[in-house]
PDB file of N, CA and C in Angstrom:
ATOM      1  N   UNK A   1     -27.569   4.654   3.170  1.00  0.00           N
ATOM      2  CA  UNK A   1     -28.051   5.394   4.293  1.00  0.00           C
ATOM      3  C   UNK A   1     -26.917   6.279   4.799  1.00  0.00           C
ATOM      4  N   UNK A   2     -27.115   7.354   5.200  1.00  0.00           N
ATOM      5  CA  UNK A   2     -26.019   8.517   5.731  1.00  0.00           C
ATOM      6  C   UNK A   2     -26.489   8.919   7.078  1.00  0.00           C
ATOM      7  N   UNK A   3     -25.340   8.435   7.832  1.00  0.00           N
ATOM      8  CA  UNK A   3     -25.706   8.787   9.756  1.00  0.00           C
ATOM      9  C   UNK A   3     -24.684  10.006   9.775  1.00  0.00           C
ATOM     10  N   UNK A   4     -25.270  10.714  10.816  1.00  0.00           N
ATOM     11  CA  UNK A   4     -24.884  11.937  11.070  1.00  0.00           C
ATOM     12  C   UNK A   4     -24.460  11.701  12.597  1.00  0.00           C
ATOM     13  N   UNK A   5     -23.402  11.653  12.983  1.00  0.00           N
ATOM     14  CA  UNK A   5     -22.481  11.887  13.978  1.00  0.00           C
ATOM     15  C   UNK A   5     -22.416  13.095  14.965  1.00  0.00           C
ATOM     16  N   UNK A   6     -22.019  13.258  15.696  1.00  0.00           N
ATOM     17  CA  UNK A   6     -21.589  14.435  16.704  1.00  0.00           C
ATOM     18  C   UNK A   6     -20.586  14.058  17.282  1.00  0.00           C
ATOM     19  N   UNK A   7     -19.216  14.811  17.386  1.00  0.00           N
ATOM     20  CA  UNK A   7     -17.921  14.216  18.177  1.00  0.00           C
ATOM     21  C   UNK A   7     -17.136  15.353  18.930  1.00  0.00           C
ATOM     22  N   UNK A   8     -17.102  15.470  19.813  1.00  0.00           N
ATOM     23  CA  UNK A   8     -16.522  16.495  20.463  1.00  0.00           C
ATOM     24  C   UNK A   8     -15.017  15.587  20.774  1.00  0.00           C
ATOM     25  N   UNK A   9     -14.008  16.307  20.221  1.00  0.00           N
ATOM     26  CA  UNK A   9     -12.826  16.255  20.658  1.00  0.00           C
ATOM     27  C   UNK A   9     -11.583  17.026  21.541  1.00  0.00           C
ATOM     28  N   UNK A  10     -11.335  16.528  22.445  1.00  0.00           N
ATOM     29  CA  UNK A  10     -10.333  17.609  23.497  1.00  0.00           C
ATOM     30  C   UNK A  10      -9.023  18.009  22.572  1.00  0.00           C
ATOM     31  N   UNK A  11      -8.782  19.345  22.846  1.00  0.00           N
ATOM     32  CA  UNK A  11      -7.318  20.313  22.519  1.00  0.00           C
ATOM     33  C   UNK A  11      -6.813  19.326  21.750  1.00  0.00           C
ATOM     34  N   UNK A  12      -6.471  18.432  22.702  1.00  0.00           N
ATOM     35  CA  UNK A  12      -4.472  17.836  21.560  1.00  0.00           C
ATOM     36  C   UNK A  12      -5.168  16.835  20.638  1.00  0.00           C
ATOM     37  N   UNK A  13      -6.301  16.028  20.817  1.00  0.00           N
ATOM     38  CA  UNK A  13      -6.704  15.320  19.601  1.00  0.00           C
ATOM     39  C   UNK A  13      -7.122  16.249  18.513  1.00  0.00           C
ATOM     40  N   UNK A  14      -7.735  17.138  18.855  1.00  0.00           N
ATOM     41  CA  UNK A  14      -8.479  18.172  17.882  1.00  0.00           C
ATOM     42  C   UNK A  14      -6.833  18.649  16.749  1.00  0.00           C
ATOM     43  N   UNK A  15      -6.307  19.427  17.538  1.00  0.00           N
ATOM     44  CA  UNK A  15      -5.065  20.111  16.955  1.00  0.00           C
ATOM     45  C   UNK A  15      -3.917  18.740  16.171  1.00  0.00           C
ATOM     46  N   UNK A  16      -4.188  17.454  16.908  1.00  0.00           N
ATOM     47  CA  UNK A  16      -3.866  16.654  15.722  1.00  0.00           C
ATOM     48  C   UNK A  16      -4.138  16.034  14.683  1.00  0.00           C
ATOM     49  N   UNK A  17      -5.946  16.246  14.751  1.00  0.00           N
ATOM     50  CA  UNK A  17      -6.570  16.279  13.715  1.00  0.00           C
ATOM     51  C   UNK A  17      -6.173  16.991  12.538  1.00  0.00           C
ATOM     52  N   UNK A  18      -6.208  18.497  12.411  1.00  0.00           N
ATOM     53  CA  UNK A  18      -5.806  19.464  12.363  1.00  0.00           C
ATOM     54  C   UNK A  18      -4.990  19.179  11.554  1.00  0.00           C
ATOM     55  N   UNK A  19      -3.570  18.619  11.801  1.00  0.00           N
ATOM     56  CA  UNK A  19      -2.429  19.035  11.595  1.00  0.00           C
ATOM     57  C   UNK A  19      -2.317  17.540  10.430  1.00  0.00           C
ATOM     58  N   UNK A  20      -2.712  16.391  10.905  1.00  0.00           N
ATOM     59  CA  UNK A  20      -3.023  15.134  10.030  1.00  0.00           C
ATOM     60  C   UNK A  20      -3.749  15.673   8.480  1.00  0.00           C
ATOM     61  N   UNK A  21      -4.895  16.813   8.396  1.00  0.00           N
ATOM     62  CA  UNK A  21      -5.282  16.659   7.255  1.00  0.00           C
ATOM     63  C   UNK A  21      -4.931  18.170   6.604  1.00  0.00           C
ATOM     64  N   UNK A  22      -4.741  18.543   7.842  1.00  0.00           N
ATOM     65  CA  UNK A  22      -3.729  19.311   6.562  1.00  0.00           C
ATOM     66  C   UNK A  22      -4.824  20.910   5.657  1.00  0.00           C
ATOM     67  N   UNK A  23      -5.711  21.375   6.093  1.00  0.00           N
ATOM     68  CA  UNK A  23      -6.069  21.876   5.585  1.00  0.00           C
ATOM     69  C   UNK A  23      -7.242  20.906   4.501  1.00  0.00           C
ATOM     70  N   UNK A  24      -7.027  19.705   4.787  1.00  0.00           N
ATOM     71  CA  UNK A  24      -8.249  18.922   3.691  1.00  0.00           C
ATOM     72  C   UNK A  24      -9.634  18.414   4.632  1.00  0.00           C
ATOM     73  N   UNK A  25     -10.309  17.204   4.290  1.00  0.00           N
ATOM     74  CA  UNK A  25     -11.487  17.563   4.897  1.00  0.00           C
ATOM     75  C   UNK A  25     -11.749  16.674   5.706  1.00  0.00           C
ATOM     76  N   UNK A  26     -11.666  16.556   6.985  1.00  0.00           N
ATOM     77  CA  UNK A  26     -11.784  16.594   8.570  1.00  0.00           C
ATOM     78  C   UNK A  26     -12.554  15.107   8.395  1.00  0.00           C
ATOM     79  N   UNK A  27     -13.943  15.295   7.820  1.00  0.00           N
ATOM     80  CA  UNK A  27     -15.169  14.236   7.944  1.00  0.00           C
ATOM     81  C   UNK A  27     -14.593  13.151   7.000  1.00  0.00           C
ATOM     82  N   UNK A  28     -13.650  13.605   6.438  1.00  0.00           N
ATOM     83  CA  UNK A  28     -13.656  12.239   5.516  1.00  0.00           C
ATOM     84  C   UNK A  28     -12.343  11.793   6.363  1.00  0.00           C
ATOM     85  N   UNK A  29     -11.533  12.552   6.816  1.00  0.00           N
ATOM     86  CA  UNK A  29     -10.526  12.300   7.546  1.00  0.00           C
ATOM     87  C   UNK A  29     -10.990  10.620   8.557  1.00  0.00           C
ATOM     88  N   UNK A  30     -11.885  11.660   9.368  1.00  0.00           N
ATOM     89  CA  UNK A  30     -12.489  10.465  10.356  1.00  0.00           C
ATOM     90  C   UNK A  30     -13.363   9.657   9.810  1.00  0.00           C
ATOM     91  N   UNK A  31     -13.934   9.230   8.416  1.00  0.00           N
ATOM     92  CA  UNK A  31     -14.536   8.075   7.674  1.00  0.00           C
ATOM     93  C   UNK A  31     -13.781   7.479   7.678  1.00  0.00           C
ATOM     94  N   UNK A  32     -12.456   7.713   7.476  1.00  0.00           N
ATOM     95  CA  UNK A  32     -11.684   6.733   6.748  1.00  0.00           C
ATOM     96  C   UNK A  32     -10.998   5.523   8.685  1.00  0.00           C
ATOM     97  N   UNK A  33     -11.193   6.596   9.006  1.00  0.00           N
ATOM     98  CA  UNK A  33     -10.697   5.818  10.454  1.00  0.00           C
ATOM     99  C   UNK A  33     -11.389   4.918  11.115  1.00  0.00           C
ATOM    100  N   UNK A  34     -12.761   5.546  11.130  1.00  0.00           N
ATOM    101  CA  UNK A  34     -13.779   4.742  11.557  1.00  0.00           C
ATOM    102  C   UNK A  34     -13.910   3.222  10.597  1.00  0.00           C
ATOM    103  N   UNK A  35     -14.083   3.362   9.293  1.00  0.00           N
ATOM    104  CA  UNK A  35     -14.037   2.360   8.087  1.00  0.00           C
ATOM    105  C   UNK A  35     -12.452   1.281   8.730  1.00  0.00           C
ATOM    106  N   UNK A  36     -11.662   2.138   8.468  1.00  0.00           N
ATOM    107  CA  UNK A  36     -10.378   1.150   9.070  1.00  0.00           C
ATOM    108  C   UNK A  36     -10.492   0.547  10.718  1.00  0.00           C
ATOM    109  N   UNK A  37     -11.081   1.522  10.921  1.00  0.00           N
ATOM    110  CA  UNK A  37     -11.471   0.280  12.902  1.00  0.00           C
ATOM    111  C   UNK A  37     -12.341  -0.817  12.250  1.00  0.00           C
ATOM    112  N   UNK A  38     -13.670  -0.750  11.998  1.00  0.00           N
ATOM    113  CA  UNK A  38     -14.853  -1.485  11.163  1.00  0.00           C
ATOM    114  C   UNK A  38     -13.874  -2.736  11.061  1.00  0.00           C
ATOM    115  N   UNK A  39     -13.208  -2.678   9.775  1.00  0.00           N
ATOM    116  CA  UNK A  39     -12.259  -3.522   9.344  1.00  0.00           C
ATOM    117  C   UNK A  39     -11.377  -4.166  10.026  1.00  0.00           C
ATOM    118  N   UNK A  40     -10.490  -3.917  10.923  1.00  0.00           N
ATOM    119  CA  UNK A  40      -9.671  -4.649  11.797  1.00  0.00           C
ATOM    120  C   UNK A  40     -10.929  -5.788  13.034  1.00  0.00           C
ATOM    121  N   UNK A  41     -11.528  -4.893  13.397  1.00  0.00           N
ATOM    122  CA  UNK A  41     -12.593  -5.541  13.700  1.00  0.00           C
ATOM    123  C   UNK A  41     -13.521  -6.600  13.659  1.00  0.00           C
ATOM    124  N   UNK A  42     -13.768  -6.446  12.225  1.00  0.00           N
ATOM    125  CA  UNK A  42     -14.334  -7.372  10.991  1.00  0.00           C
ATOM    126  C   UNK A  42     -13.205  -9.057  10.803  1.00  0.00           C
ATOM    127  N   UNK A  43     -11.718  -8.377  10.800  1.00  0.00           N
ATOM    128  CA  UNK A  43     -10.752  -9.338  10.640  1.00  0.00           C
ATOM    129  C   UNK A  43     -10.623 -10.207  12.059  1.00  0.00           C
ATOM    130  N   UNK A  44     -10.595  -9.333  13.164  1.00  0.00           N
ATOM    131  CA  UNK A  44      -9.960  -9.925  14.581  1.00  0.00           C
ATOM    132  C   UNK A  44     -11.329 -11.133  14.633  1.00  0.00           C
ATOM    133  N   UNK A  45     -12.460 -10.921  14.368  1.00  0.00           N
ATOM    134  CA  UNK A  45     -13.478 -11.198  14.613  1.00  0.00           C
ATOM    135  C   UNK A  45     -13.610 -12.885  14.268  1.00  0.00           C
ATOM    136  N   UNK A  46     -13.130 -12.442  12.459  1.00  0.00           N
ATOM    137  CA  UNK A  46     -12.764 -13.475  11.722  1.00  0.00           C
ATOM    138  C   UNK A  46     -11.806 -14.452  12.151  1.00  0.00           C
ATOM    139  N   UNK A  47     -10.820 -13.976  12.400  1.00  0.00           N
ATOM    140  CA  UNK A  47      -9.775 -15.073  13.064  1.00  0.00           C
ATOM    141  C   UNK A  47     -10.255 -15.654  14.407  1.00  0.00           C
ATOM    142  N   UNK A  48     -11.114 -15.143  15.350  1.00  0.00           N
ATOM    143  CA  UNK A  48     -11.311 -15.535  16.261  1.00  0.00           C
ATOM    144  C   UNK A  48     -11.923 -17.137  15.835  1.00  0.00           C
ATOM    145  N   UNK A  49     -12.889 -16.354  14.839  1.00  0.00           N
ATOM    146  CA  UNK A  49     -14.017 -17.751  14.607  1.00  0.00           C
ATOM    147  C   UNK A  49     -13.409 -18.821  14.080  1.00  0.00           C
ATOM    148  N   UNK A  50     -12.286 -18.490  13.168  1.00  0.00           N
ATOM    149  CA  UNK A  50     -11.432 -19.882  12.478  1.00  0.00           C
ATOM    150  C   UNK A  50     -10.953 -20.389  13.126  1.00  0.00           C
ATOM    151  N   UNK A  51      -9.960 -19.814  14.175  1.00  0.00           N
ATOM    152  CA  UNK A  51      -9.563 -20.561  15.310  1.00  0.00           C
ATOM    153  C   UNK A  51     -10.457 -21.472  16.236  1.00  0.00           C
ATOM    154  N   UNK A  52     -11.870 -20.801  16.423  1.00  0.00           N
ATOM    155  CA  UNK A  52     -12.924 -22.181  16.941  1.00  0.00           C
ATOM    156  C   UNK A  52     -13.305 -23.608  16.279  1.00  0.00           C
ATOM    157  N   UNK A  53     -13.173 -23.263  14.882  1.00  0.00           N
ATOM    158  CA  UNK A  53     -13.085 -24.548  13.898  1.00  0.00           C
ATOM    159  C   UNK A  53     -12.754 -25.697  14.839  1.00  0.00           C
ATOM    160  N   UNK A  54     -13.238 -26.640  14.500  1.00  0.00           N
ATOM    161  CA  UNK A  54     -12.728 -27.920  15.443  1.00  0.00           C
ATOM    162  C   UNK A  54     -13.191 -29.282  13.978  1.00  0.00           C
ATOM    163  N   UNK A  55     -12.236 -30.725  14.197  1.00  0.00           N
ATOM    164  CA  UNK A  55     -13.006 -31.097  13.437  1.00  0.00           C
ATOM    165  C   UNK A  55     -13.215 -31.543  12.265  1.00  0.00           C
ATOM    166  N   UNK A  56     -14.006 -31.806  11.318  1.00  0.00           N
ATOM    167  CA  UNK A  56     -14.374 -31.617   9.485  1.00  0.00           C
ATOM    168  C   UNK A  56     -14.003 -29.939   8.967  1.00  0.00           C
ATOM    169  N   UNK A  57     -14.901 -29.671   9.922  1.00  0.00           N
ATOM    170  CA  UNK A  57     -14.716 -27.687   9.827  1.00  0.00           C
ATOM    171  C   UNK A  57     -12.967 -27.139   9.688  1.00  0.00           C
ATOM    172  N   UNK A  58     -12.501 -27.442  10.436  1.00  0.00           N
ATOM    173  CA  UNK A  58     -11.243 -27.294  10.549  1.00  0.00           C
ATOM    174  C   UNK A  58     -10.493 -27.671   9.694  1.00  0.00           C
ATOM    175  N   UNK A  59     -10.604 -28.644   9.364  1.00  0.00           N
ATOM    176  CA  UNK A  59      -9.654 -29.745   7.993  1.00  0.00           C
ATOM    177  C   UNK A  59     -10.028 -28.788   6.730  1.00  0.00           C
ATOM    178  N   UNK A  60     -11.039 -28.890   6.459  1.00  0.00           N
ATOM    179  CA  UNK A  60     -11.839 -28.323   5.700  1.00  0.00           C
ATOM    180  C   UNK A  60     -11.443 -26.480   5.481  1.00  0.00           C
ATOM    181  N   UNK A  61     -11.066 -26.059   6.554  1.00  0.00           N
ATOM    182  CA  UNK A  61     -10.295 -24.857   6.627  1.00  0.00           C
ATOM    183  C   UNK A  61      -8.925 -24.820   6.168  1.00  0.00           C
ATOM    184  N   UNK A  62      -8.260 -25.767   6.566  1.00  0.00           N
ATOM    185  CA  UNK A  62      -7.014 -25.969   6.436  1.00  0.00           C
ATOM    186  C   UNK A  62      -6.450 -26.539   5.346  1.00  0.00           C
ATOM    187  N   UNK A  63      -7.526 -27.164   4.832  1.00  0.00           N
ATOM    188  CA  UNK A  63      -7.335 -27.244   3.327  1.00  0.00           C
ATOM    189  C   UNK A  63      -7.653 -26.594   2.000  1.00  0.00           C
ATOM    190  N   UNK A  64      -8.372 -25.203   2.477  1.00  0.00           N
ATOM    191  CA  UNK A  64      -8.433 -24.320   1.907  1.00  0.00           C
ATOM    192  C   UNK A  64      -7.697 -22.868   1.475  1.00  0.00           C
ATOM    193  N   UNK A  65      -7.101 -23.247   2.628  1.00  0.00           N
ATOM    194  CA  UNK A  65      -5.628 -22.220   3.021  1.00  0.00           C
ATOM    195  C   UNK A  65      -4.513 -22.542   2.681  1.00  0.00           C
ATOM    196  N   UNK A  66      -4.384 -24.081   2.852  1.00  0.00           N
ATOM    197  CA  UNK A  66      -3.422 -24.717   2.248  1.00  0.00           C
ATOM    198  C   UNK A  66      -2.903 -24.324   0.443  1.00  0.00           C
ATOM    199  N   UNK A  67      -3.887 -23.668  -0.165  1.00  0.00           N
ATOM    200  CA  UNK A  67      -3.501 -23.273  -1.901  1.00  0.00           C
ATOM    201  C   UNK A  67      -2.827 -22.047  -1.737  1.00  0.00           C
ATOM    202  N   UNK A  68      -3.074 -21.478  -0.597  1.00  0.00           N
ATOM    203  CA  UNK A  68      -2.703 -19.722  -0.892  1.00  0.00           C
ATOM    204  C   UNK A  68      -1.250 -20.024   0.077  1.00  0.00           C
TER     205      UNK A  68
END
């Protein structure tokens, strides 16, 4: 599926847009940013929940982590 966006950006973000890609292409510029928020996101999210582990759950975590 392909969503179509609208983003208005002020002067100094715009012009550091700009200057970040360099003459290359803007939309993929900001895919890739958006994809990398997604992701940190995705992770913080993750750790939150392991840290709730309590327990069998927990052991069970910790002994899975324990190989790496």
């Amino acid at each position: 599926m392909t969503v179509s966006i609208s983003v208005t950006l002020d002067d100094d973000l715009g012009d550091e847009l700009n200057a970040a890609v360099a003459g290359s292409n803007r939309s993929a510029m900001v895919a890739d940013a958006i994809r990398e928020y997604l992701d940190r996101r995705a992770v913080a999210a993750a750790a939150t929940w392991h840290a709730s582990l309590t327990g069998d759950d927990a052991a069970a975590f910790a002994d899975f982590n324990a190989a790496w």
